[in-house]
N, C-alpha and C. Protein backbone atom coordinates (compact mmCIF):
# COMPACT_ATOMS: atom_id res chain seq x y z
N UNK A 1 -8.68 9.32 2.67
CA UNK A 1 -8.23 8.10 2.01
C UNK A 1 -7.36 7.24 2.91
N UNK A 2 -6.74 7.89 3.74
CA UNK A 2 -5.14 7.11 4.78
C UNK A 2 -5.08 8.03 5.48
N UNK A 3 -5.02 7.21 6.55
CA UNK A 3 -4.23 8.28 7.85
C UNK A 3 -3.53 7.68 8.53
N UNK A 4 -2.09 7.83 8.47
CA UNK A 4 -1.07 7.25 9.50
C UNK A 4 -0.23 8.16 10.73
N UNK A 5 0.09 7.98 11.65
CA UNK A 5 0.93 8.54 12.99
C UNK A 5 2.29 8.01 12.81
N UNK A 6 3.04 8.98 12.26
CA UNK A 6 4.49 9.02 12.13
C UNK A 6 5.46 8.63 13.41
N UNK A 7 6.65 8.20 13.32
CA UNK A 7 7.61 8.26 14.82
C UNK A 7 8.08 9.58 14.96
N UNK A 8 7.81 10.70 14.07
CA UNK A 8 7.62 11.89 15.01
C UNK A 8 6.99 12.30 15.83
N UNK A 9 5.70 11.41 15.75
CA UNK A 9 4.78 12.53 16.54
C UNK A 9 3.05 12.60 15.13
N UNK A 10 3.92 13.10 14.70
CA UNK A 10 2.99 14.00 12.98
C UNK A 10 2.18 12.87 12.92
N UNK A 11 0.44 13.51 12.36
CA UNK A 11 -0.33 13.09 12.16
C UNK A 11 -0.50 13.30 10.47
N UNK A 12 -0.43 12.37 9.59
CA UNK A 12 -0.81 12.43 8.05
C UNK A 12 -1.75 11.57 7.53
N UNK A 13 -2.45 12.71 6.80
CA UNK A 13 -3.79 12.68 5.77
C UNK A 13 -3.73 12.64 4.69
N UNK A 14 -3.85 11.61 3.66
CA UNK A 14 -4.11 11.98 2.30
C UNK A 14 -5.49 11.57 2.32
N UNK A 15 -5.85 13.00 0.94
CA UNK A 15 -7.36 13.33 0.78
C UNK A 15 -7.23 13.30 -0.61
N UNK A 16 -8.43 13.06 -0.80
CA UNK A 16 -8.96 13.42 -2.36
C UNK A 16 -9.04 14.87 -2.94
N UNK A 17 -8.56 15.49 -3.84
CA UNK A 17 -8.06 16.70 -4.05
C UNK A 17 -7.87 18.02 -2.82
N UNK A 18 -7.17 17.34 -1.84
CA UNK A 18 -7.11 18.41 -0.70
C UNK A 18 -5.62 18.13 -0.34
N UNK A 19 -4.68 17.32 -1.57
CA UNK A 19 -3.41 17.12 -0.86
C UNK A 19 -3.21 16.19 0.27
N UNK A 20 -1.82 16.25 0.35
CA UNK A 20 -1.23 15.50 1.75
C UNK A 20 -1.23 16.62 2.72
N UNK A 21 -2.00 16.10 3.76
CA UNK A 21 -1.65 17.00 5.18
C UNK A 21 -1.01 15.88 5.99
N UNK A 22 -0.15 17.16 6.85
CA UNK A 22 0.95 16.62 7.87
C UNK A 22 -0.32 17.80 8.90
N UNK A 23 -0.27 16.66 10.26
CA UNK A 23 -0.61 17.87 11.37
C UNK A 23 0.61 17.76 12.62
N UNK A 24 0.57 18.64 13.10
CA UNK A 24 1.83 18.52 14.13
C UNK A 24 1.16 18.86 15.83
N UNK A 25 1.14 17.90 16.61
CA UNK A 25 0.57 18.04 17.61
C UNK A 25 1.07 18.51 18.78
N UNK A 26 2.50 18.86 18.80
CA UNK A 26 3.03 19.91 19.56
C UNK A 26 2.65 21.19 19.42
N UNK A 27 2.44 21.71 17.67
CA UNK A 27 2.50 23.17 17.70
C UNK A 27 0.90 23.36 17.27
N UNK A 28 0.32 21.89 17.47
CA UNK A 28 -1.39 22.31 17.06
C UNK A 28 -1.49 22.77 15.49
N UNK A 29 -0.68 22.88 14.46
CA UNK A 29 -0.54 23.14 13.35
C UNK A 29 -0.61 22.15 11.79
N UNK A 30 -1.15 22.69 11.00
CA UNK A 30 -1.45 22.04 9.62
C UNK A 30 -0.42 22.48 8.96
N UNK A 31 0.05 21.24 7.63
CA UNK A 31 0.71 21.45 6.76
C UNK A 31 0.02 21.06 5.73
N UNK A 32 0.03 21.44 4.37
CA UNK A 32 -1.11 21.10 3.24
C UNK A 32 0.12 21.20 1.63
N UNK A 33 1.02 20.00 1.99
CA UNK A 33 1.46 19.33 0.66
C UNK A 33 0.57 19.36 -0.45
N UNK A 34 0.22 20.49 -1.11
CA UNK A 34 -0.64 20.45 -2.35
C UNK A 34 0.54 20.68 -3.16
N UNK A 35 1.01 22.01 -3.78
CA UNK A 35 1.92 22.41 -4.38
C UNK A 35 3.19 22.11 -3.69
N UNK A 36 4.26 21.60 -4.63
CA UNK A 36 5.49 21.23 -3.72
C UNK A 36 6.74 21.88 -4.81
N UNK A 37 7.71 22.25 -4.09
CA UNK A 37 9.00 23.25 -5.22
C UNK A 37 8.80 21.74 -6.09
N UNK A 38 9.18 22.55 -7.64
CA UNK A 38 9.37 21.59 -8.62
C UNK A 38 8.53 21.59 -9.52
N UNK A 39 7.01 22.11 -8.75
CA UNK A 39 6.23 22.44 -9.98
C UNK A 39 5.24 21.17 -9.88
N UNK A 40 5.59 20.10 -9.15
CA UNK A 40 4.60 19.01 -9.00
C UNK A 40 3.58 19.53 -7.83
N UNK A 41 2.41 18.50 -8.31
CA UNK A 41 1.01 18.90 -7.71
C UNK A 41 0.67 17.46 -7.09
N UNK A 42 0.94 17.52 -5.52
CA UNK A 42 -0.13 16.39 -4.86
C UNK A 42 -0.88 16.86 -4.69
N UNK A 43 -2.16 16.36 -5.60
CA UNK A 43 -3.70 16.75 -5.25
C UNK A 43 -4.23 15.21 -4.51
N UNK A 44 -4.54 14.48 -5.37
CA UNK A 44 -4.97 13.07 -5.02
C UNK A 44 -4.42 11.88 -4.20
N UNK A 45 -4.06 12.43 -3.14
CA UNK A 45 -3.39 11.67 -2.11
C UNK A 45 -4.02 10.76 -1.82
N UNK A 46 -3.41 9.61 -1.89
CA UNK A 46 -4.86 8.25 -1.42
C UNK A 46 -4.25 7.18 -0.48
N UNK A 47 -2.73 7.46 -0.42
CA UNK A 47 -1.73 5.72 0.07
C UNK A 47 -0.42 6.93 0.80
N UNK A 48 0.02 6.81 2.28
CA UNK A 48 1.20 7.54 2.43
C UNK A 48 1.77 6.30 4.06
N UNK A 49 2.89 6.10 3.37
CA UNK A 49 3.54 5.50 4.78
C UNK A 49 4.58 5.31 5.19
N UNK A 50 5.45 5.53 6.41
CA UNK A 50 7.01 5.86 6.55
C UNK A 50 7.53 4.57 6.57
N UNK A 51 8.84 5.02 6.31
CA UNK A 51 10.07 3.94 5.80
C UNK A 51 11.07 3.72 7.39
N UNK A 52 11.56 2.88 7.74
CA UNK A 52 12.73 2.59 8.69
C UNK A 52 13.44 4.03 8.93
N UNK A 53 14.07 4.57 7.85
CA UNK A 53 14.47 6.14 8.11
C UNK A 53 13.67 7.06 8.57
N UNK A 54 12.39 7.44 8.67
CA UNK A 54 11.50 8.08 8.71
C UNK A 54 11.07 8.59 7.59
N UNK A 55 11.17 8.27 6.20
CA UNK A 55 11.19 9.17 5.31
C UNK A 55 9.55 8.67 4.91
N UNK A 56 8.52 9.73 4.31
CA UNK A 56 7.29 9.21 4.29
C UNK A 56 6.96 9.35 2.78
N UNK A 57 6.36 8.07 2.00
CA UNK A 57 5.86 7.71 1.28
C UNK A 57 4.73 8.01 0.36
N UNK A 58 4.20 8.61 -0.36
CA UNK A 58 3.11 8.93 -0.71
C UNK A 58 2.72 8.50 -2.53
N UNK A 59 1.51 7.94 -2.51
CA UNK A 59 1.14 7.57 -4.03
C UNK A 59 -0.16 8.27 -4.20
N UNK A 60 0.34 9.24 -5.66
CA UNK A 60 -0.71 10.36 -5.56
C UNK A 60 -1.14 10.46 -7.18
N UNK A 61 -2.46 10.48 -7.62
CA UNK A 61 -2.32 11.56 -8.88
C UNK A 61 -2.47 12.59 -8.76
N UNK A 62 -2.12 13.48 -10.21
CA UNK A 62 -1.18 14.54 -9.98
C UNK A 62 -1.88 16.18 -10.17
N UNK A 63 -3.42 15.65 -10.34
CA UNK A 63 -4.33 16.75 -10.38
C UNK A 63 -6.04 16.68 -10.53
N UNK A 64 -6.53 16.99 -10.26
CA UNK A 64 -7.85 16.46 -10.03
C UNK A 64 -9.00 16.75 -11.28
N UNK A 65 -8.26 16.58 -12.15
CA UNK A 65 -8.84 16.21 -13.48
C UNK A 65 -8.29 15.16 -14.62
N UNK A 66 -7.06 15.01 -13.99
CA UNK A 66 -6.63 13.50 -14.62
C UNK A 66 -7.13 12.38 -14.25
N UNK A 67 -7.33 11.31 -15.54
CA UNK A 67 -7.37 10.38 -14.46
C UNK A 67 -6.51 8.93 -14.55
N UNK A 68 -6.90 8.21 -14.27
CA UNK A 68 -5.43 7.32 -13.94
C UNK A 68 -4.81 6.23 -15.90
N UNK A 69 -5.21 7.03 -16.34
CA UNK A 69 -4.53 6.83 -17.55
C UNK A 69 -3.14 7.59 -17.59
N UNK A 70 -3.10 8.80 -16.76
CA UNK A 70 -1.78 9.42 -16.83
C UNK A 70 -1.28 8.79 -15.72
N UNK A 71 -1.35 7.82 -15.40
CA UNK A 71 -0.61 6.94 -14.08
C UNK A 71 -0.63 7.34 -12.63
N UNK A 72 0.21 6.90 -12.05
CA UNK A 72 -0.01 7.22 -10.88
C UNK A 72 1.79 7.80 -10.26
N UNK A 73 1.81 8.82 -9.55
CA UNK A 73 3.20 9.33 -9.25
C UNK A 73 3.44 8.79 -7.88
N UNK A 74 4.67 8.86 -7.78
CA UNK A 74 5.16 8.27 -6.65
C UNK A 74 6.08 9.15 -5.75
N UNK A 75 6.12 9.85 -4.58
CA UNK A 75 7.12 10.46 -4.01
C UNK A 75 7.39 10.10 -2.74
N UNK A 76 7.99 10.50 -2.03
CA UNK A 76 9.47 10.32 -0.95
C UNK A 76 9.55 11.55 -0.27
N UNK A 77 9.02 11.96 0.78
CA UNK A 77 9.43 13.02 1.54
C UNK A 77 10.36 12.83 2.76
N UNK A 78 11.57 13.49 2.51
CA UNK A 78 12.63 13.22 3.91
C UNK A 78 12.39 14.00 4.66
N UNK A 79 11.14 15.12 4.87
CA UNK A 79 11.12 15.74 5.90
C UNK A 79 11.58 17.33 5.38
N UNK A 80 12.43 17.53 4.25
CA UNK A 80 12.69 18.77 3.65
C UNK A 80 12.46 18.76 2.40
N UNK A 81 12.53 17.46 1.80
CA UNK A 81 12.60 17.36 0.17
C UNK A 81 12.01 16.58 -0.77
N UNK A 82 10.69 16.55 -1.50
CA UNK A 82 10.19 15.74 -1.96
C UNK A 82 11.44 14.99 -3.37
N UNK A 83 11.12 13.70 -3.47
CA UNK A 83 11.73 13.17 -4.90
C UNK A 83 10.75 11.79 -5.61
N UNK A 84 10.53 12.45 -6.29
CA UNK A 84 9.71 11.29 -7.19
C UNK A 84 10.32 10.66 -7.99
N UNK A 85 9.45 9.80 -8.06
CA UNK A 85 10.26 8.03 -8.18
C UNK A 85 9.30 7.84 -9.57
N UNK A 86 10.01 7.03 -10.81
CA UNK A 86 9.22 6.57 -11.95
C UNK A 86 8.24 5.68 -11.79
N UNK A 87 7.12 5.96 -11.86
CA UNK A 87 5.97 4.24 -12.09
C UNK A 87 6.32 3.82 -13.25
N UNK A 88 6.75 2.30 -12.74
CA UNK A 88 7.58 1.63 -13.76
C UNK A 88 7.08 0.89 -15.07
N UNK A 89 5.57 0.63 -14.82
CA UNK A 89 4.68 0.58 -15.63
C UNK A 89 3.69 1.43 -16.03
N UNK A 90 3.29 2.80 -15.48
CA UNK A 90 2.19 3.15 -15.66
C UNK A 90 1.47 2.50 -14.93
N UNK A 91 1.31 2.26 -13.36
CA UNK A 91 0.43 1.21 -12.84
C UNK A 91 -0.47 2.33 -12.21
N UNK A 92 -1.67 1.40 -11.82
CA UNK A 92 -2.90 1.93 -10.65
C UNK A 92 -2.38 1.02 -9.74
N UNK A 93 -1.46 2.26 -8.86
CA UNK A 93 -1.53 1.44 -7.39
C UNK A 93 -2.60 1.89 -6.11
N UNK A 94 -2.78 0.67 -6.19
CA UNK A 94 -3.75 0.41 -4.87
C UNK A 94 -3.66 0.37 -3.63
N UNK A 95 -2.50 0.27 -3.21
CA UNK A 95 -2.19 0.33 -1.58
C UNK A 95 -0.32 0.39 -1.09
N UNK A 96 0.03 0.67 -0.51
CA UNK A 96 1.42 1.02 -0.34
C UNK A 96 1.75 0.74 0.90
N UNK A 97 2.60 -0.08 1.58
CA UNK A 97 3.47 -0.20 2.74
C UNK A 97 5.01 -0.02 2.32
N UNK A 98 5.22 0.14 4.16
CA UNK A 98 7.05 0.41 3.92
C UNK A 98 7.39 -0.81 4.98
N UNK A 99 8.04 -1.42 4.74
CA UNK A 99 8.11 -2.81 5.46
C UNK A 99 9.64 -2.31 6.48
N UNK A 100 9.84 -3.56 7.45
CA UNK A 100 11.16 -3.37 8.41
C UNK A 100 12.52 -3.72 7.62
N UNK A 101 12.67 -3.99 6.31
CA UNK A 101 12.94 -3.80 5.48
C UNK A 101 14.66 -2.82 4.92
N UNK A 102 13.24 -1.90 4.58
CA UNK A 102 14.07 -0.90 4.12
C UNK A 102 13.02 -0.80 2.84
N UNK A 103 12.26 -1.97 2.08
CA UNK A 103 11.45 -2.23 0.98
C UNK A 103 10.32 -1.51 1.12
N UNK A 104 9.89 -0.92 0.09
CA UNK A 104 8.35 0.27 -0.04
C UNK A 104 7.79 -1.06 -1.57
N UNK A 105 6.84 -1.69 -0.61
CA UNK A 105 5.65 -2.58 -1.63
C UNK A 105 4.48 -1.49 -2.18
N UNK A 106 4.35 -1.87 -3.09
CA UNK A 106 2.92 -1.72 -3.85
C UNK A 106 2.29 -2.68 -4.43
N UNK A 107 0.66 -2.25 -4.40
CA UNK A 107 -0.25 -3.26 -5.19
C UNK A 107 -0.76 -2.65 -5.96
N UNK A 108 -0.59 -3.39 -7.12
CA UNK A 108 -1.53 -2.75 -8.51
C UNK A 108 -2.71 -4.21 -8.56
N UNK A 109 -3.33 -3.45 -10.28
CA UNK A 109 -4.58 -4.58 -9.97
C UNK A 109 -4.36 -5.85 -10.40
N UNK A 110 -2.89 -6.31 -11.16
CA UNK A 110 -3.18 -7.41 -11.38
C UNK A 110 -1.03 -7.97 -10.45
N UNK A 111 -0.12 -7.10 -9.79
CA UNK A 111 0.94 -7.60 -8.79
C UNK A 111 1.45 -7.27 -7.80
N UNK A 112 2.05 -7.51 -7.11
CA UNK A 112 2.78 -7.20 -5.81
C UNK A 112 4.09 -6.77 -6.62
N UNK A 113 4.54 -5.22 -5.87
CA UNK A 113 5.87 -5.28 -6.45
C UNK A 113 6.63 -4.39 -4.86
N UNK A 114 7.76 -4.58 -5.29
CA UNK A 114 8.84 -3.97 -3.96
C UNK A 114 9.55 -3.07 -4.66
N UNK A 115 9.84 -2.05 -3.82
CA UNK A 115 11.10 -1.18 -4.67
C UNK A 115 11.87 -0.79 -3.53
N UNK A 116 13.19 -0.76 -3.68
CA UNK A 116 14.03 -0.68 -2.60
C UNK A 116 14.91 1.18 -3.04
N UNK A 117 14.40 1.43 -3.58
CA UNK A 117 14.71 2.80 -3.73
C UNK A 117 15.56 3.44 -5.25
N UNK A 118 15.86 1.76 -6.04
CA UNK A 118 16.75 1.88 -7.39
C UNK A 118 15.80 0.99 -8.24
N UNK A 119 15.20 -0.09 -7.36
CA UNK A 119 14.98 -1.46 -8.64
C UNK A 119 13.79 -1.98 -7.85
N UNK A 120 12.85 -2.75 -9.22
CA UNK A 120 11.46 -2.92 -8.87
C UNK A 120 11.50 -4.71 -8.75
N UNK A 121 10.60 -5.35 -8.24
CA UNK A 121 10.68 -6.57 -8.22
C UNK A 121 9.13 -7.08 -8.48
N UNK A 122 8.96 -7.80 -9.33
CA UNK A 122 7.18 -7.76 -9.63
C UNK A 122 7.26 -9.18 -9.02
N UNK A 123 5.91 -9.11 -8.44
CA UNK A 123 5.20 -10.99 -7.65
C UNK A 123 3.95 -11.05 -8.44
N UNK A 124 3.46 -12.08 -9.28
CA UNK A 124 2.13 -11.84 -9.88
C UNK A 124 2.15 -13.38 -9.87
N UNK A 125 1.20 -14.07 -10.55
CA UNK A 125 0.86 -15.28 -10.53
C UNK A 125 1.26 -15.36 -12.08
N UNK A 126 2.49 -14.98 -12.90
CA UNK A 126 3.19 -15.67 -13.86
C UNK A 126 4.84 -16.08 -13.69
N UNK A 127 5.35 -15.46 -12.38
CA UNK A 127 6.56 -15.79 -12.11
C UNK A 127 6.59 -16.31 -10.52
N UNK A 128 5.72 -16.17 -9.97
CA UNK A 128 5.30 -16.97 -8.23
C UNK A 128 4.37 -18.07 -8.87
N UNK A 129 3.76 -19.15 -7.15
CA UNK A 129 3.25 -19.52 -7.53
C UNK A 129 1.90 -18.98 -6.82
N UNK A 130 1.49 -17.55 -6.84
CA UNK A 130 0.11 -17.18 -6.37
C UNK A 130 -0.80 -17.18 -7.50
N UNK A 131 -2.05 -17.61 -6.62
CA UNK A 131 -2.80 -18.45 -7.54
C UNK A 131 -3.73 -17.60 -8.19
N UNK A 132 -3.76 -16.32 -7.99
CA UNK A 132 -4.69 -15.56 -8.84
C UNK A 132 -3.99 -13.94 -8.79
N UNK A 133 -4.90 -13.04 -8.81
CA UNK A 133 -4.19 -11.23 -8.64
C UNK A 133 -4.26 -10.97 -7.15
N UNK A 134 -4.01 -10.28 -6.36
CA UNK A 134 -3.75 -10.34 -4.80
C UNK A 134 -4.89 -8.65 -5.02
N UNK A 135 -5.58 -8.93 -4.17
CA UNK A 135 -6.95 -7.94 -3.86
C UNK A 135 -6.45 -7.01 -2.73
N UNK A 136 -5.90 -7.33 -1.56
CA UNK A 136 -5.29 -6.53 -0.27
C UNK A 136 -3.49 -7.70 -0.05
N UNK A 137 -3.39 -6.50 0.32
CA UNK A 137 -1.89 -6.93 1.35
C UNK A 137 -1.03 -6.40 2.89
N UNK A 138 -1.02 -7.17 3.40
CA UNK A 138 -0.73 -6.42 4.61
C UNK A 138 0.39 -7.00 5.16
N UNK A 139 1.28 -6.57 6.37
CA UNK A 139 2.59 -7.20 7.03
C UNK A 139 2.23 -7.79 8.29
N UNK A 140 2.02 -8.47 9.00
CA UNK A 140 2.25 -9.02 9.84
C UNK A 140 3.65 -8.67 11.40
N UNK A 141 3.56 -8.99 12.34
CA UNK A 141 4.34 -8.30 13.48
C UNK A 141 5.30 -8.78 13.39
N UNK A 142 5.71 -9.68 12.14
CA UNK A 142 7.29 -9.97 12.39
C UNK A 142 8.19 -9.69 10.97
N UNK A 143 6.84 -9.08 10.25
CA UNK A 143 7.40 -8.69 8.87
C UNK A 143 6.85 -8.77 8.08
N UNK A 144 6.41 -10.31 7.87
CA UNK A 144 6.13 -11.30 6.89
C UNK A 144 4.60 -10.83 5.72
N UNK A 145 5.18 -10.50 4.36
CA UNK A 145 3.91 -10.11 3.71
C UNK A 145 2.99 -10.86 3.56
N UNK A 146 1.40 -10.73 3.93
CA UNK A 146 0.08 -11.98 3.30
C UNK A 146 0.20 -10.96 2.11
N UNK A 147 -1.21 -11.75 1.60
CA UNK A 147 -1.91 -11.19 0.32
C UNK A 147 -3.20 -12.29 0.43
N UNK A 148 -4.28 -11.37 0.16
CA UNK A 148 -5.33 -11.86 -0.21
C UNK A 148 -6.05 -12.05 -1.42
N UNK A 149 -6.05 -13.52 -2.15
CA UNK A 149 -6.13 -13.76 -3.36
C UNK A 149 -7.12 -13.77 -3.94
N UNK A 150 -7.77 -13.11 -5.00
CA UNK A 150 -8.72 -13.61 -5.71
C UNK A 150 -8.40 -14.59 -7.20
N UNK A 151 -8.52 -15.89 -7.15
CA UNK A 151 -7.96 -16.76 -8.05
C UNK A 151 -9.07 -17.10 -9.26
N UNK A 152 -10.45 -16.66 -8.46
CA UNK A 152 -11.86 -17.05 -9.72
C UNK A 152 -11.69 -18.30 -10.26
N UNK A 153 -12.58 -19.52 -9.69
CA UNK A 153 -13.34 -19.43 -8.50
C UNK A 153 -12.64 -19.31 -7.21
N UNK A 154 -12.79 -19.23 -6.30
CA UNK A 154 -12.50 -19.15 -5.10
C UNK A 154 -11.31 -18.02 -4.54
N UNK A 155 -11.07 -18.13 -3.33
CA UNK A 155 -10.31 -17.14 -2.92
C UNK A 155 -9.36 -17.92 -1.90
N UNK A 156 -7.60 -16.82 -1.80
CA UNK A 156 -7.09 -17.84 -0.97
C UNK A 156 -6.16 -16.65 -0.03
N UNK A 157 -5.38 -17.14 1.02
CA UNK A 157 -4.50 -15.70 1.67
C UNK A 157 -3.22 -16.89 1.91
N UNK A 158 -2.22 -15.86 1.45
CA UNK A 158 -1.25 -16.56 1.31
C UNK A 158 0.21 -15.57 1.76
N UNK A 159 0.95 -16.28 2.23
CA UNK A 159 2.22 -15.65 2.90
C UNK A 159 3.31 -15.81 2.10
N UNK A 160 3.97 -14.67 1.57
CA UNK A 160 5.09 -14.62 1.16
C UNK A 160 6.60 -15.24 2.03
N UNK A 161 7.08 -16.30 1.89
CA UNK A 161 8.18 -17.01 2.15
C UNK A 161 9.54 -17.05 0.91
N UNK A 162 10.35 -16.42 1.32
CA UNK A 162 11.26 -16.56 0.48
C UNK A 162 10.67 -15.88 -1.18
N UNK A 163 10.84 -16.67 -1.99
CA UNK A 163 9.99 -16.40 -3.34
C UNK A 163 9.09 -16.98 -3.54
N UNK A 164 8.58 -17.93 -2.53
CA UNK A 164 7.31 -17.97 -3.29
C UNK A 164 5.79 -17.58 -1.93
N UNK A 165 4.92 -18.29 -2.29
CA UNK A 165 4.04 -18.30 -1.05
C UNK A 165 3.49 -19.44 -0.28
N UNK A 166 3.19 -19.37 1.00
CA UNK A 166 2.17 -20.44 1.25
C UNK A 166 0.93 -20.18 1.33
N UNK A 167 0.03 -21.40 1.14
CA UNK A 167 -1.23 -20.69 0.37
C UNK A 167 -2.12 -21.61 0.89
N UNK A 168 -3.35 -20.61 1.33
CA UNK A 168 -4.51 -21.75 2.19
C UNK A 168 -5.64 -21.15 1.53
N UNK A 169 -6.62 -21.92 1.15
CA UNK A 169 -7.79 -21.91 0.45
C UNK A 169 -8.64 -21.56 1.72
N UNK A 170 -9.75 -20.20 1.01
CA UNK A 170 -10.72 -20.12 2.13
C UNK A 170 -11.58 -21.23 1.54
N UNK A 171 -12.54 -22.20 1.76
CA UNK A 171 -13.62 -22.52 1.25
C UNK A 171 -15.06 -22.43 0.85
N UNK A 172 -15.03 -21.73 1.95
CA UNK A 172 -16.48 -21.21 2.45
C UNK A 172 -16.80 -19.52 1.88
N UNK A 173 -16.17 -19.00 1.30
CA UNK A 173 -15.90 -17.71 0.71
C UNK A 173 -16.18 -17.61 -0.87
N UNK A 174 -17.35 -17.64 -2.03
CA UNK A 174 -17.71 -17.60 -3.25
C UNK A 174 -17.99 -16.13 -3.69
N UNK A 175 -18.15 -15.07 -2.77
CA UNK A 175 -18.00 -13.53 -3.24
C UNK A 175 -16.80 -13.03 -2.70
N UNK A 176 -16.39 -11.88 -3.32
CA UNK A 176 -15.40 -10.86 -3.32
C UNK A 176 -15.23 -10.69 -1.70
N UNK A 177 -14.51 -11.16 -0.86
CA UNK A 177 -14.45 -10.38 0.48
C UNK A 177 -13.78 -9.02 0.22
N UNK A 178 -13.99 -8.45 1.37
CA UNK A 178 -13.63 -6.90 1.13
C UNK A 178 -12.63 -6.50 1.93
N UNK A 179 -11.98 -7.57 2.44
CA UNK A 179 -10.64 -7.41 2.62
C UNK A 179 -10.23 -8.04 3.72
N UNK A 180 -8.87 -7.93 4.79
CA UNK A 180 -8.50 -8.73 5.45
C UNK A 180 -7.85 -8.25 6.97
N UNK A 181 -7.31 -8.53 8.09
CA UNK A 181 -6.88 -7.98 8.96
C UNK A 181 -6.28 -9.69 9.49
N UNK A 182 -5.03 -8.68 10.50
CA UNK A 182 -3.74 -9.54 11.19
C UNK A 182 -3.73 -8.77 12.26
N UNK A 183 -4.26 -9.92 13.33
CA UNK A 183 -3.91 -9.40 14.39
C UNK A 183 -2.43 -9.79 15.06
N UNK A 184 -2.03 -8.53 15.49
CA UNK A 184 -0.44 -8.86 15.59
C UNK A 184 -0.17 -9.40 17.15
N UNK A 185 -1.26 -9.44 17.81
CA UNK A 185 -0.93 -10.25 19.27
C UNK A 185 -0.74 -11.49 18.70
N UNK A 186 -2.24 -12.21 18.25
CA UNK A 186 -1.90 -13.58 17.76
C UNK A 186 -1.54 -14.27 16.57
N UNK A 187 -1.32 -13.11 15.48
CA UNK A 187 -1.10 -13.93 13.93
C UNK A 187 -2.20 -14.68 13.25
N UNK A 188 -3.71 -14.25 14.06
CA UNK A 188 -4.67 -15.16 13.21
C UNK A 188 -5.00 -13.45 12.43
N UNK A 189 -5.40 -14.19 10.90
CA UNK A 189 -5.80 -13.38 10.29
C UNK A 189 -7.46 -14.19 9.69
N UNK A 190 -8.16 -12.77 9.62
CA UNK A 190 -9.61 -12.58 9.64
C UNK A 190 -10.10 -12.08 8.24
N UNK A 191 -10.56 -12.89 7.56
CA UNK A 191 -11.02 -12.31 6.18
C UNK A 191 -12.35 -11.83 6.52
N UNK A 192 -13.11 -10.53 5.89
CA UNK A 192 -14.72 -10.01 6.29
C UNK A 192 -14.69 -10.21 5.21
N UNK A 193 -16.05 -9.54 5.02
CA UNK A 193 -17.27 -9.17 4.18
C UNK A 193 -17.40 -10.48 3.12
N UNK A 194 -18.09 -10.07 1.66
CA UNK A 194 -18.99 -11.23 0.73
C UNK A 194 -19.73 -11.56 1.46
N UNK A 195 -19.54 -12.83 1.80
CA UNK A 195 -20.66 -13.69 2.43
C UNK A 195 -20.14 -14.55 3.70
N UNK A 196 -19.01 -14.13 4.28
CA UNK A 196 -18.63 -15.22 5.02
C UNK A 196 -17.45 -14.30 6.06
N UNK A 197 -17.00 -14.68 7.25
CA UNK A 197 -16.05 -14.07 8.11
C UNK A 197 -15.57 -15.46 8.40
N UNK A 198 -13.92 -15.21 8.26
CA UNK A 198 -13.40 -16.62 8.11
C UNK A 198 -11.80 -16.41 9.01
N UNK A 199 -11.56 -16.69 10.29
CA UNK A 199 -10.11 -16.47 11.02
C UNK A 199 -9.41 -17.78 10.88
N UNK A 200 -8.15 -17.31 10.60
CA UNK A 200 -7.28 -18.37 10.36
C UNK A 200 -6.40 -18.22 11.19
C-alpha cells in the first residue's frame, strides 16, 4: 500500500492484512507491527509517514474483517511506543502526510484536515474557498500543501495559502485524473491519467 525510508535508515511497509513492517538495513532484519502491547491489531496498514521528530505515523484498520464502517484508527510510533489517536469523525482516510510543520494532514473523501497532536482543523469546500472535495494531496519542497480538486464539472489544483487557496482550473481535463505529482526541482506540477496530462 506505502512504502517510505525513514531518517533512520528503516525501510517501512504497510500491507494489506500483513501489518506494518519496519526493515532495518544494517542488521538485514524484519519487524512485523501486527499485534502491538495494548491489545490493538495493525492488520490493514495502507498510509505511514514520519513527523519532524522522527516519530512514524500510521492509518490502519484494525482487522481484516472489518470494514471501514468501524472507522479507521490512527497511531504514532516513537520508536518504543505505539499511541492512538481518536478519528474525530469516524472518517475513511485516504492518504496521510507529516508536513515540516510539526502538522500530520489527512484526506478523507469529502476534507483536508491537520492535527497537530491535540486538535483537528477541517478544510472542505464549506468553510474554504475550495471548489469541490480534494481527490489527492501532496507538499511541495518548501512546504506548501496542493490538493487536487474534483469540483463536477471540471477539475482544479489548488495551493493552500494562509486559509484559503489559490486555485487554477485545468480545462482540458472532463474525466477523473488519477492523480498528481510536484516536482520539487521545479515546482511544476503534472496532473496524469482521464484523458489528458496537463503541467503547470
Amino acid at each position: 500500500n506505502n512504502f517510505m525510508s525513514a531518517s533512520t535508515g528503516d525501510k517501512w511497509v504497510s500491507t494489506d492484512f500483513g501489518g506494518l513492517q519496519r526493515f532495518n538495513p544494517l542488521t538485514n532484519t524484519w519487524t512485523n507491527f501486527y499485534s502491538i502491547p495494548g491489545g490493538d491489531v495493525i492488520c490493514h496498514a495502507f498510509e505511514a509517514d514520519e513527523d519532524i521528530a522522527g516519530n512514524i505515523w500510521v492509518i490502519t484498520h484494525p482487522n481484516p474483517m472489518v470494514g471501514t464502517q468501524y472507522g479507521v484508527e490512527i497511531f504514532k510510533f516513537d520508536g518504543t511506543t505505539f499511541t492512538q489517536y481518536t478519528n474525530p469523525g469516524n472518517y475513511y482516510f485516504k492518504e496521510l502526510y507529516c508536513d515540516q510543520n510539526g502538522y500530520t494532514w489527512f484526506l478523507t473523501t469529502d476534507r483536508i484536515c491537520r492535527f497537530d497532536g491535540s486538535n483537528w482543523i477541517f478544510f472542505d469546500a464549506f468553510n474554504t474557498n475550495l471548489p469541490g472535495n480534494a481527490i489527492e494531496i501532496q507538499f511541495d519542497s518548501n512546504g506548501d500543501l496542493w490538493a487536487l480538486v474534483d469540483a463536477t464539472p471540471g477539475f482544479y489544483i489548488c495551493k493552500l495559502v494562509g486559509a484559503n487557496y489559490q486555485i487554477t482550473y485545468c480545462p482540458t481535463m472532463t474525466n477523473t485524473p488519477a492523480g498528481f505529482d510536484i516536482n520539487k526541482s521545479t515546482g511544476h506540477v503534472v496532473i496524469y491519467g482521464g484523458d489528458d496530462l496537463i503541467s503547470y
